[in-house]
C-alpha atoms as a PDB file:
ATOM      1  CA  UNK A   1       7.177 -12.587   0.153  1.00  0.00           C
ATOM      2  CA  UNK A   2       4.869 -13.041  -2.596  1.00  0.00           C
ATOM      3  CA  UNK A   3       4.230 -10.225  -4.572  1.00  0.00           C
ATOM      4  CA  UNK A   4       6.816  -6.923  -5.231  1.00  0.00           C
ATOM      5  CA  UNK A   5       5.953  -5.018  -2.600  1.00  0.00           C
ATOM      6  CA  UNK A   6       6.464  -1.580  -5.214  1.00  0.00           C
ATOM      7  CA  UNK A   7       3.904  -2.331  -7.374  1.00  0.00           C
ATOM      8  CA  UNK A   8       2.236  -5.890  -6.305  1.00  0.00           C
ATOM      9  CA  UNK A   9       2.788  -7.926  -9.366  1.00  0.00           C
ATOM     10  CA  UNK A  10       3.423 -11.498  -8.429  1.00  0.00           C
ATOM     11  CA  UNK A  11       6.868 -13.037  -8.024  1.00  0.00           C
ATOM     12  CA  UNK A  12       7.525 -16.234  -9.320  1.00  0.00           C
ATOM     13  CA  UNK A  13      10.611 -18.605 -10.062  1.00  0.00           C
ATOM     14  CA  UNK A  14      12.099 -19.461 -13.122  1.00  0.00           C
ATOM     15  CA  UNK A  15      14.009 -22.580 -13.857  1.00  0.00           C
ATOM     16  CA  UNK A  16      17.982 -21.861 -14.596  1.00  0.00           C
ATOM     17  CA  UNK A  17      20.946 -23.794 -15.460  1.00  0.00           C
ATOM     18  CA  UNK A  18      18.937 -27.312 -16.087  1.00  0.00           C
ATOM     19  CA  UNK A  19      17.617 -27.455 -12.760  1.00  0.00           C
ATOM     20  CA  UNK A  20      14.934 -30.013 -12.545  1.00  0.00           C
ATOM     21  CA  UNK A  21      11.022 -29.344 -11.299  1.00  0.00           C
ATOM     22  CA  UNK A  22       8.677 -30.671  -8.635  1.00  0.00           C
ATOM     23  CA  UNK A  23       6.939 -33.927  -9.831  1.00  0.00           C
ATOM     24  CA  UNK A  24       3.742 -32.509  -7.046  1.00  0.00           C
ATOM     25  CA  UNK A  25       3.875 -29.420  -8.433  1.00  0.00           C
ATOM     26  CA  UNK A  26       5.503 -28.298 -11.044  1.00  0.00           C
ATOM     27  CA  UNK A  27       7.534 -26.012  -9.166  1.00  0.00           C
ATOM     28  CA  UNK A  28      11.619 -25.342  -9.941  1.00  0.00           C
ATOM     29  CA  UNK A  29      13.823 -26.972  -7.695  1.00  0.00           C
ATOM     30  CA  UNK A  30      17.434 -27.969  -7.917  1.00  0.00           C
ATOM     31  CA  UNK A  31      19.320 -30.944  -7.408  1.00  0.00           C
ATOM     32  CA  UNK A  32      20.485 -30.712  -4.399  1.00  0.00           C
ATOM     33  CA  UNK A  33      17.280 -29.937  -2.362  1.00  0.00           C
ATOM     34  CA  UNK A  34      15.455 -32.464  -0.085  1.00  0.00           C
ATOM     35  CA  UNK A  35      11.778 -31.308  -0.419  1.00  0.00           C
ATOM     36  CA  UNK A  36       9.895 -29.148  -2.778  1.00  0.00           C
ATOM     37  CA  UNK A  37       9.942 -24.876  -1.593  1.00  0.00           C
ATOM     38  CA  UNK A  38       7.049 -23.915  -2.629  1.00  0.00           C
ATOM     39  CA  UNK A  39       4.700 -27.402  -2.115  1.00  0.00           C
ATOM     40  CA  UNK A  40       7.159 -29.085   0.568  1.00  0.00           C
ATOM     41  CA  UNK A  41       7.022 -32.360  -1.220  1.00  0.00           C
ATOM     42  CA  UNK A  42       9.805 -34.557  -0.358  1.00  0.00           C
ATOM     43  CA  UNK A  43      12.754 -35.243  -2.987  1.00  0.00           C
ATOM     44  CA  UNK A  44      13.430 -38.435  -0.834  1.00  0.00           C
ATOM     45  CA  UNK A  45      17.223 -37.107  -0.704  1.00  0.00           C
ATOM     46  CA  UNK A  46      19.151 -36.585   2.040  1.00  0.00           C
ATOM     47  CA  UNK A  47      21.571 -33.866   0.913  1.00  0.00           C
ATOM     48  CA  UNK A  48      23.346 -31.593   3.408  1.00  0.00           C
ATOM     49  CA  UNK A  49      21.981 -27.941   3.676  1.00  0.00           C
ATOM     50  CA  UNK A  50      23.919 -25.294   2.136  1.00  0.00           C
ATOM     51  CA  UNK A  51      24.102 -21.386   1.442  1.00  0.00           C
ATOM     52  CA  UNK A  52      24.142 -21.656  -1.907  1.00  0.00           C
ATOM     53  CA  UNK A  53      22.357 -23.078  -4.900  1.00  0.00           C
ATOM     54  CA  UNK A  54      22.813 -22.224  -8.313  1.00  0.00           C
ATOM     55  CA  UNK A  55      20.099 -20.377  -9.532  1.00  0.00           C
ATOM     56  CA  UNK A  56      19.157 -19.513  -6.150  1.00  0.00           C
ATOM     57  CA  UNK A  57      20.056 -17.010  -3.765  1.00  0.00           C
ATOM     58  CA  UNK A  58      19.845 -18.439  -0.248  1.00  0.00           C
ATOM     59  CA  UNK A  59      19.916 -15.849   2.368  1.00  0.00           C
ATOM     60  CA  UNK A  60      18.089 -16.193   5.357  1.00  0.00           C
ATOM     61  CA  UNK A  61      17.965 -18.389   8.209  1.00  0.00           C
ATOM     62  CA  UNK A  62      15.564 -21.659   8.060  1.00  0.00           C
ATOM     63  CA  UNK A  63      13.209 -21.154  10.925  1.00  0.00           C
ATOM     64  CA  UNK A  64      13.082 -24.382  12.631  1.00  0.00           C
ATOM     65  CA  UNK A  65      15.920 -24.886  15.289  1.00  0.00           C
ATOM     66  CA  UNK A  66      16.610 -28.824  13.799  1.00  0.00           C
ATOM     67  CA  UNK A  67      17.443 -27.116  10.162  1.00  0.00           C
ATOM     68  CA  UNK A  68      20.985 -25.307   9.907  1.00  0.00           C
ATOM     69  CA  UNK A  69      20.066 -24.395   6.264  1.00  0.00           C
ATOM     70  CA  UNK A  70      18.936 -21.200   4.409  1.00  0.00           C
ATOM     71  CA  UNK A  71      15.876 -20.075   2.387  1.00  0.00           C
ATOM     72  CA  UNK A  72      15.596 -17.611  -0.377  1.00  0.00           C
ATOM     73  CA  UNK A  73      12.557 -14.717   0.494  1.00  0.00           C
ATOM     74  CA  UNK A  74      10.165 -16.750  -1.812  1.00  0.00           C
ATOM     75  CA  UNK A  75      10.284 -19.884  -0.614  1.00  0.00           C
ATOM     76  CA  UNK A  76       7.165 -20.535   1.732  1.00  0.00           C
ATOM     77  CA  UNK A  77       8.708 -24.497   2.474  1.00  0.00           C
ATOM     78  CA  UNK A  78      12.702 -24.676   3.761  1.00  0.00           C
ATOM     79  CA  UNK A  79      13.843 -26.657   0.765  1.00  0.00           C
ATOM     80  CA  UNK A  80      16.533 -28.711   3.289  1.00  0.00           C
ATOM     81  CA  UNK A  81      13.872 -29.703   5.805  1.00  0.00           C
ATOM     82  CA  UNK A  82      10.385 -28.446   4.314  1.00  0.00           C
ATOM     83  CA  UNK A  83       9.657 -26.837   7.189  1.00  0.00           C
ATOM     84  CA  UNK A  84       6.756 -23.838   6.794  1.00  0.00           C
ATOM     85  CA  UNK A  85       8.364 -20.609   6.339  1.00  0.00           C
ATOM     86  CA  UNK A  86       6.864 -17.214   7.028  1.00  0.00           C
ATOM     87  CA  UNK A  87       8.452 -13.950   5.598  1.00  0.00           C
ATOM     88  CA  UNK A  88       8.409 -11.446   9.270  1.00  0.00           C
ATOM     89  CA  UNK A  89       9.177  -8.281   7.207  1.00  0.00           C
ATOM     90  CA  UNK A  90       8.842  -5.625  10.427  1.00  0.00           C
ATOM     91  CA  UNK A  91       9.198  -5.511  13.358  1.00  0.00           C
ATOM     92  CA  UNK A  92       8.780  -1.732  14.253  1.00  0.00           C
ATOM     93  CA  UNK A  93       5.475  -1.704  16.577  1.00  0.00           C
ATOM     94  CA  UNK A  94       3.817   0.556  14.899  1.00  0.00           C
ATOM     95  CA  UNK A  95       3.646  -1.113  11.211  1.00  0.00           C
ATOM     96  CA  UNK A  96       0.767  -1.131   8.839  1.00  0.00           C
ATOM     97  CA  UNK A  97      -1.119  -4.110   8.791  1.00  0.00           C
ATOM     98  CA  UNK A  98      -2.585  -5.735   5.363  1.00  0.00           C
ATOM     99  CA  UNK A  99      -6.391  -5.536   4.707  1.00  0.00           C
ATOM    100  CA  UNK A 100      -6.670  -8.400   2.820  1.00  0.00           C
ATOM    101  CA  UNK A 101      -4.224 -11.122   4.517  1.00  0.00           C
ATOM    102  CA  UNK A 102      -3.334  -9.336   8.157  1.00  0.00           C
ATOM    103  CA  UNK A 103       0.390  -9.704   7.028  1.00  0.00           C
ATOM    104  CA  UNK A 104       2.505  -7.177   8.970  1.00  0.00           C
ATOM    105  CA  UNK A 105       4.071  -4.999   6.200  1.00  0.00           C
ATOM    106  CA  UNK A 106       7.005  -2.483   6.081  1.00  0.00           C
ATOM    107  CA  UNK A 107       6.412   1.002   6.237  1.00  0.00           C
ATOM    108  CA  UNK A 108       7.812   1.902   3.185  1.00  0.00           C
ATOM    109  CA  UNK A 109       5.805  -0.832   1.321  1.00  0.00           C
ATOM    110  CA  UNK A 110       3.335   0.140  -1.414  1.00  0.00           C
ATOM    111  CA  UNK A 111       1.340  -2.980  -1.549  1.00  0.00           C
ATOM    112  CA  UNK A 112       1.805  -6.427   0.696  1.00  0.00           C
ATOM    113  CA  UNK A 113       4.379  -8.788  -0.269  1.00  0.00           C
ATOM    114  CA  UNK A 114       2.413 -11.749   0.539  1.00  0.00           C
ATOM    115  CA  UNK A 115      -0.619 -11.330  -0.981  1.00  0.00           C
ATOM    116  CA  UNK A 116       0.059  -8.468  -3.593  1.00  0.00           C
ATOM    117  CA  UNK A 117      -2.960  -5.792  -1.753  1.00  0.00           C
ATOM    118  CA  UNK A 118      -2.136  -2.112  -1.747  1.00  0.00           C
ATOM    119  CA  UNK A 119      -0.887  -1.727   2.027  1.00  0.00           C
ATOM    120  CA  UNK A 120      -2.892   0.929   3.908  1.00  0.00           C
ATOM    121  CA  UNK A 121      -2.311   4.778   4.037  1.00  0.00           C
ATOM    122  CA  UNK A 122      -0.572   5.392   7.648  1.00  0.00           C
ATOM    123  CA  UNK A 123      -2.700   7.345   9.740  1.00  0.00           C
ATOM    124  CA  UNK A 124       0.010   9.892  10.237  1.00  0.00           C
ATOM    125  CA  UNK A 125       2.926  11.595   7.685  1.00  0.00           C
ATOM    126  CA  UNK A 126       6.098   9.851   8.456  1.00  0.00           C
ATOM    127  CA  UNK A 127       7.985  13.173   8.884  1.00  0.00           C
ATOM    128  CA  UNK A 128       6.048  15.550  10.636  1.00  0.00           C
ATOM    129  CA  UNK A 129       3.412  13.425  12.296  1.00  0.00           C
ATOM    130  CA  UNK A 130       0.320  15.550  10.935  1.00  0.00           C
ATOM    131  CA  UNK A 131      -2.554  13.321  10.079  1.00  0.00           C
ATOM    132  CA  UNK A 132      -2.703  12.530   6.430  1.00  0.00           C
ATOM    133  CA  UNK A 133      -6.510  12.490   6.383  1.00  0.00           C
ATOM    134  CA  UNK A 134      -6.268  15.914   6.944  1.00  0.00           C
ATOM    135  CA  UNK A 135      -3.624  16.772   4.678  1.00  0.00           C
ATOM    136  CA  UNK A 136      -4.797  18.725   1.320  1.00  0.00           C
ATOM    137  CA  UNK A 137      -2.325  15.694  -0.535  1.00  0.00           C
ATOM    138  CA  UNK A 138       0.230  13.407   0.153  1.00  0.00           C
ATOM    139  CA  UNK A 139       2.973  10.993  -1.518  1.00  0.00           C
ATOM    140  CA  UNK A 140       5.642   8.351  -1.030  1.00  0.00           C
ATOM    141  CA  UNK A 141       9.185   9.650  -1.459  1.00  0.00           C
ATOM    142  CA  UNK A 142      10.799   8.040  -4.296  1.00  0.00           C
ATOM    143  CA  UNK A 143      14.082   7.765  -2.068  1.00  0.00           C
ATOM    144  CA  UNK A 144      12.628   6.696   1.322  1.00  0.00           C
ATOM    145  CA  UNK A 145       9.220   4.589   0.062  1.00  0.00           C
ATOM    146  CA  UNK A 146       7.518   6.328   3.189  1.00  0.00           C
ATOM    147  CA  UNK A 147       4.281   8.395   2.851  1.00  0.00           C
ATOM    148  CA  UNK A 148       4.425  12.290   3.787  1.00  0.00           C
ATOM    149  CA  UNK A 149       1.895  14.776   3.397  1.00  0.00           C
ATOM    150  CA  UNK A 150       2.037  17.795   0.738  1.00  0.00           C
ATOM    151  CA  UNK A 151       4.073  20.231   3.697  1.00  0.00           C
ATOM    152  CA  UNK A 152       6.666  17.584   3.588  1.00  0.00           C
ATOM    153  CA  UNK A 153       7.635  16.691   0.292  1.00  0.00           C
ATOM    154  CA  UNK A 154       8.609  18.338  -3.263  1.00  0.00           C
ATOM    155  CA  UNK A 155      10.361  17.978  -6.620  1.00  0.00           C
ATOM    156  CA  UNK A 156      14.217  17.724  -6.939  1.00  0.00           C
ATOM    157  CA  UNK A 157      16.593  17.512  -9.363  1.00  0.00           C
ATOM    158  CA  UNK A 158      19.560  14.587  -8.538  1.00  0.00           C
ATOM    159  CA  UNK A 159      22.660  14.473 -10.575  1.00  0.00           C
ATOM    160  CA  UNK A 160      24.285  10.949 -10.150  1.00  0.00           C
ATOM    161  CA  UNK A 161      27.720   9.929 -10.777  1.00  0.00           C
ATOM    162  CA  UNK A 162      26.844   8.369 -14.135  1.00  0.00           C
ATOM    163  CA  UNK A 163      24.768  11.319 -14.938  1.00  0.00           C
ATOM    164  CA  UNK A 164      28.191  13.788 -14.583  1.00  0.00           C
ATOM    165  CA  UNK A 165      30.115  11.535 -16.968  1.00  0.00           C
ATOM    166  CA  UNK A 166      27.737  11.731 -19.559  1.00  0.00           C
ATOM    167  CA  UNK A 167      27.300  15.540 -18.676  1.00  0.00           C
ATOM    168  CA  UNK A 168      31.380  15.862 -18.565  1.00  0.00           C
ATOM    169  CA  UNK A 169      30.900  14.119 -22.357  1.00  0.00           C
ATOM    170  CA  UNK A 170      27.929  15.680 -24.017  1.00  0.00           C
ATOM    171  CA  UNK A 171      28.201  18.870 -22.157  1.00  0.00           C
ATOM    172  CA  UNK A 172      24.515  18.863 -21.219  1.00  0.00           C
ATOM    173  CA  UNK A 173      23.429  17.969 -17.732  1.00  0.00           C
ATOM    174  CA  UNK A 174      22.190  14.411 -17.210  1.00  0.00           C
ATOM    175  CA  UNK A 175      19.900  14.297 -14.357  1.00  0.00           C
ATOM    176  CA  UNK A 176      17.066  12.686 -12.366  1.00  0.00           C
ATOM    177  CA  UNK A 177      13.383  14.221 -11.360  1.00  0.00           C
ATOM    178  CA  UNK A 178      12.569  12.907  -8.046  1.00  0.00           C
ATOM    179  CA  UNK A 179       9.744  13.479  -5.673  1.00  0.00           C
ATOM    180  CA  UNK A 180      11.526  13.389  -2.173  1.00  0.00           C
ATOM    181  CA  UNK A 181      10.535  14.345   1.663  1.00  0.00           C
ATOM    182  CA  UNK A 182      12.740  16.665   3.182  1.00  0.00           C
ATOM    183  CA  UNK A 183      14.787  14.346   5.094  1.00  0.00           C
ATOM    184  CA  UNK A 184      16.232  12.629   1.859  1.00  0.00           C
ATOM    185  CA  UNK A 185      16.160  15.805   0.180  1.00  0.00           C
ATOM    186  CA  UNK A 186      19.324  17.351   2.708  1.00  0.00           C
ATOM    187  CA  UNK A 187      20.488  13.837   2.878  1.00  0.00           C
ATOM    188  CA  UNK A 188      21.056  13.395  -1.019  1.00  0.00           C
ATOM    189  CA  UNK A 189      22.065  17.233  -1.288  1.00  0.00           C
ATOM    190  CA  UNK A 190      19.414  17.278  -4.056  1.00  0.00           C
ATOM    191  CA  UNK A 191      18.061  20.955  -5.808  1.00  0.00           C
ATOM    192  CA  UNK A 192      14.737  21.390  -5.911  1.00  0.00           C
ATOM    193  CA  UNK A 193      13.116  22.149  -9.502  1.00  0.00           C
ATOM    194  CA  UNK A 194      12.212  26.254  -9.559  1.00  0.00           C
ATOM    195  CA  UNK A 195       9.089  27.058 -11.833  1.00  0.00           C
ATOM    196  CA  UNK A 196       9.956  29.062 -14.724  1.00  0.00           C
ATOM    197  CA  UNK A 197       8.631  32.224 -14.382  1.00  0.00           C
ATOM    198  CA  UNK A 198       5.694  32.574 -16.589  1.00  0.00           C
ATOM    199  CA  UNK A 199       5.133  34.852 -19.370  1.00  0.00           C
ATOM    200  CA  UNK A 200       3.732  38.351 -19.372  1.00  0.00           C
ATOM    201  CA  UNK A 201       0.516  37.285 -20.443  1.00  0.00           C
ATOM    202  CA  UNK A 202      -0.112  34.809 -17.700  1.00  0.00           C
ATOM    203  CA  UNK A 203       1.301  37.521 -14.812  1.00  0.00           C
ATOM    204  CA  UNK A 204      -1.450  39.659 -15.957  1.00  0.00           C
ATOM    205  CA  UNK A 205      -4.527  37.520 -15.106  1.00  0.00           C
ATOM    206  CA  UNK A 206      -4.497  39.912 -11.819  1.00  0.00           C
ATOM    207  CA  UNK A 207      -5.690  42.505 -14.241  1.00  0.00           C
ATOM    208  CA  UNK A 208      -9.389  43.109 -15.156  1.00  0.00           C
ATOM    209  CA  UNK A 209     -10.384  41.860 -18.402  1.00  0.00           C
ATOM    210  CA  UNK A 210     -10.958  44.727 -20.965  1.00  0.00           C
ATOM    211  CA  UNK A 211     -14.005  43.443 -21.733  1.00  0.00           C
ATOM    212  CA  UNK A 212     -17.036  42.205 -20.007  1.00  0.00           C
ATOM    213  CA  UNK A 213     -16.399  38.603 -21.231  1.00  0.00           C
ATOM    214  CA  UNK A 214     -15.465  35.357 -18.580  1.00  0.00           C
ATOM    215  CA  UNK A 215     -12.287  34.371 -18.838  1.00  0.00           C
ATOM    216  CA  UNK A 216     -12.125  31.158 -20.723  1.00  0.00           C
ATOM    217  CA  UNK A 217     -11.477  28.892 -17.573  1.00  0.00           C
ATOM    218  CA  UNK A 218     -14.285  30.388 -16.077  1.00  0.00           C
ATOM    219  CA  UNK A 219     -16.447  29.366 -19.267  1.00  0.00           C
ATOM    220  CA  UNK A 220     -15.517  25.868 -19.813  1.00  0.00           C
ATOM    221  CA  UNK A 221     -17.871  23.569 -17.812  1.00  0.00           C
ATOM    222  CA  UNK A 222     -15.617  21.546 -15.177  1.00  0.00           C
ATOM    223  CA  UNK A 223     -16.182  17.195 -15.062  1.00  0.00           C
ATOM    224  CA  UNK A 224     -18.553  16.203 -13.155  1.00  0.00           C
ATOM    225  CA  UNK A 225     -17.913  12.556 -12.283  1.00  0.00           C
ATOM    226  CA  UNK A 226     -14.865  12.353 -10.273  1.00  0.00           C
ATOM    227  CA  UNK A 227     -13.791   9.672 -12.639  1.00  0.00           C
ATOM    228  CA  UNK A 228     -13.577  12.215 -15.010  1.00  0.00           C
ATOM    229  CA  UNK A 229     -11.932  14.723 -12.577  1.00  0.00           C
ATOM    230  CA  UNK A 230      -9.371  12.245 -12.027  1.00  0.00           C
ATOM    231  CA  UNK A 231      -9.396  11.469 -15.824  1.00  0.00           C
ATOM    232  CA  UNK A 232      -9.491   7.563 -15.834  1.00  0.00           C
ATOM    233  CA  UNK A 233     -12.214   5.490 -17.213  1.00  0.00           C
ATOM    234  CA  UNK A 234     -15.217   4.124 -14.921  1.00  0.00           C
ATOM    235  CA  UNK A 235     -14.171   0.984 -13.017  1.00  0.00           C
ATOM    236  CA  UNK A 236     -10.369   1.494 -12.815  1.00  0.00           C
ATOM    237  CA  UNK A 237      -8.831  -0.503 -10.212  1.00  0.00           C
ATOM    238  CA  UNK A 238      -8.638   2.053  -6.846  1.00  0.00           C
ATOM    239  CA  UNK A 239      -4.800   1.680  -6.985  1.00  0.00           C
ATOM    240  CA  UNK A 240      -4.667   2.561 -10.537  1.00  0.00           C
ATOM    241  CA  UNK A 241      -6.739   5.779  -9.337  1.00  0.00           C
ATOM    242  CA  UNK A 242      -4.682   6.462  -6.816  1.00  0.00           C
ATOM    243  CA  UNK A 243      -1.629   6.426  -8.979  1.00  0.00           C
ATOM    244  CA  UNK A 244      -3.352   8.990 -11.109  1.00  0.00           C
ATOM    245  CA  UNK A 245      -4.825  11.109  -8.136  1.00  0.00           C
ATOM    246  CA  UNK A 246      -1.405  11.722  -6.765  1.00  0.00           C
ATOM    247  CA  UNK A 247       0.293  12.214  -9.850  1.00  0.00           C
ATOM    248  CA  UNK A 248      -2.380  15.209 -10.492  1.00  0.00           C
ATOM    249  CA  UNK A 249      -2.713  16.698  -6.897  1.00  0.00           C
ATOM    250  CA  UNK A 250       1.031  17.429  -6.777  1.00  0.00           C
ATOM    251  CA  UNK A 251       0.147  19.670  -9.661  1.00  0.00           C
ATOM    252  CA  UNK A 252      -1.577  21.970  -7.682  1.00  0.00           C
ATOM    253  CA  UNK A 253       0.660  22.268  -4.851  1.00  0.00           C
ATOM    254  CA  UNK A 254       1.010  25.741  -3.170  1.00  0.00           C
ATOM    255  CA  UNK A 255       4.962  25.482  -3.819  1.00  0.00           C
ATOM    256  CA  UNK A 256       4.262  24.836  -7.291  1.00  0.00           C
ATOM    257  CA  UNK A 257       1.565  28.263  -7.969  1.00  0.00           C
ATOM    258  CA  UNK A 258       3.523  30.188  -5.486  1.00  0.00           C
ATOM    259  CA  UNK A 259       4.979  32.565  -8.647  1.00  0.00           C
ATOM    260  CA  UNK A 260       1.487  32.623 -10.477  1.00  0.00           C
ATOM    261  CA  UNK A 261      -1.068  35.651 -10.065  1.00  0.00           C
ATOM    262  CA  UNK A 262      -3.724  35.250  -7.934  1.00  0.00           C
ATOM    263  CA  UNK A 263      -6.722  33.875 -10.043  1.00  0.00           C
ATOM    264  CA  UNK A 264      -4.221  31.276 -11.121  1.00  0.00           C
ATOM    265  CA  UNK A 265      -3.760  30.477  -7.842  1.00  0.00           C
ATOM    266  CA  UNK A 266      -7.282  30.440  -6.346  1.00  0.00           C
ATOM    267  CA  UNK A 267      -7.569  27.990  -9.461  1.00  0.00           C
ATOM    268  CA  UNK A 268      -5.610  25.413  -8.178  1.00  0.00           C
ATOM    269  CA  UNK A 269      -6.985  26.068  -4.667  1.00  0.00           C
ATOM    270  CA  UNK A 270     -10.245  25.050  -6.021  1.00  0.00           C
ATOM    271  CA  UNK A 271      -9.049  21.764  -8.571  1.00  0.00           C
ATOM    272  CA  UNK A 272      -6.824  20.965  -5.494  1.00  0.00           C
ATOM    273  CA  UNK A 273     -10.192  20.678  -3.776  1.00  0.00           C
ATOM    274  CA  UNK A 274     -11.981  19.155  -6.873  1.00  0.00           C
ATOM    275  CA  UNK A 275      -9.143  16.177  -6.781  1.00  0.00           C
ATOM    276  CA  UNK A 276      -9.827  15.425  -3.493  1.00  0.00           C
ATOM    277  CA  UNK A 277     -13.207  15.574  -2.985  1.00  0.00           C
ATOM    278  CA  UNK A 278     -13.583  12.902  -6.006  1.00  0.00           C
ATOM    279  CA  UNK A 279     -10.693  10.791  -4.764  1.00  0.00           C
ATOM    280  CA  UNK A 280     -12.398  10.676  -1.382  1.00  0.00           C
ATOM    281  CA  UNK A 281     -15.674   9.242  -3.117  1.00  0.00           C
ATOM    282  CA  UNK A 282     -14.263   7.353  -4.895  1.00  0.00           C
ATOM    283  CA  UNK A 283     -12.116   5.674  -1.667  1.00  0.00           C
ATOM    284  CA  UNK A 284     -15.725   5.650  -0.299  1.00  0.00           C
ATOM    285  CA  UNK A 285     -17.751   3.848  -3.101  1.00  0.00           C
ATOM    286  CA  UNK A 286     -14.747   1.150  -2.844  1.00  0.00           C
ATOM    287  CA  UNK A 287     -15.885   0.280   0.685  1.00  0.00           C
ATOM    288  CA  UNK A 288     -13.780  -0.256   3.760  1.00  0.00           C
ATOM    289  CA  UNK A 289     -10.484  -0.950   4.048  1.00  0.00           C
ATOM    290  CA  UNK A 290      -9.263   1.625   1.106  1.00  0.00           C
END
């Protein structure tokens, strides 16, 4: 594991407690490995493999059946024995596969941890099955990390332990807004966020105007590049406009219109189907793979 496999930034070391650094490389080590972990370049020691190393947290098994000593996920060299590691982070069948590197990635991975890609949208929602290609939206669970389609998701309100003491203290709620499948939804016990209802003035856009002129939605000229539907600048990376698709679509969910009039309603029908038809170009212009 390279890269955070939340948002893809690359992970690197840092040197703690004195420790000294590869001469190849560059690379912090610590006295008491035998080769370089991220190079392999041999120390010329001969120290005994441990768990531990300050600094470091060493938790899983070397690979090679000679080595009885542990690696830490970023090390691609065993720093006892220098043997290659590889990170295996699935082994469920069925798991996404990286575009850019062919590592095999965890489901609930937003981007590959070895070479810092966005991982793949599943071909189906992880908690109904429907295919997401056909779904009018979809979204990774905050709680979960897996992707669900628009049916299978919503907004909930979670009050944690540390949130009730500072409630019990202020006397106003503390609380966290989460976007959460239905499965984590019963399993945290969470309350999903009600819409307000809306003011007199906005239940009456059933009603005929009085006079003869548009309404003022109806007026106002819609974008008409989808990077402008999507509202982010020509040329922004495809995972940045991702980011901002979802963030928007979930906007227009039925569940979140449901208490609206009508014409508010058939107005989010139709930006619902703006959104997607200018994230699906734009997933097109970026070429295969996306």
């Amino acid at each position: 594991m390279q890269c955070c496999p939340d948002c893809g930034i690359g992970m690197e070391w840092e040197a703690e407690h004195g420790n000294p650094a590869c001469d190849a490389c560059g690379a912090p080590s610590h006295a008491a490995f035998n080769f370089c972990w991220d190079c392999g370049a041999s120390f010329e020691e001969d120290n005994e493999a441990g768990d531990t190393a300050e600094g470091y947290a060493l938790d899983f098994d070397c690979h090679s059946r000679k080595c009885q000593g542990r690696v830490a996920w970023l090390m691609p060299y065993c720093p006892w024995c220098a043997s290659a590691q590889r990170w295996q982070p699935s082994d469920e069948t069925d798991a996404p596969v990286c575009v850019g590197c062919e590592a095999k990635l965890e489901p609930s991975w937003a981007f590959c941890a070895a070479c810092g890609e966005e991982a793949p949208l599943p071909e189906d929602c992880f908690t109904c099955g429907a295919p997401l290609e056909q779904a009018d939206c979809a979204a990774r669970c905050e709680h979960c990390r897996r992707m669900v389609c628009g049916e299978c998701f919503g907004d909930y309100t979670l009050l944690e332990p540390s949130a009730r003491q500072r409630e019990a203290k202020s006397g106003s709620p503390g609380v966290r807004e989460l976007l959460l499948c239905s499965p984590c939804a019963e399993e945290l016990g969470v309350s999903p966020i009600r819409e307000e209802e809306p003011p007199a003035s906005e239940t009456q856009e059933d009603e005929a105007p009085e006079n003869d002129e548009e309404p003022v939605a109806a007026r106002t000229a819609p974008p008409s590049s989808p990077w402008e539907v999507l509202g982010v600048a020509p040329g922004t990376p495809l995972a940045e406009v991702k980011r901002a698709y979802l963030a928007l679509i979930t906007q227009y969910h039925p569940d979140k219109v449901a208490q609206l009039g009508s014409k508010l309603q058939a107005l989010a029908a139709e930006e619902t189907r703006r959104l997607n038809q200018a994230w699906s170009e734009l997933r097109q212009r970026s070429g295969p793979g996306h």
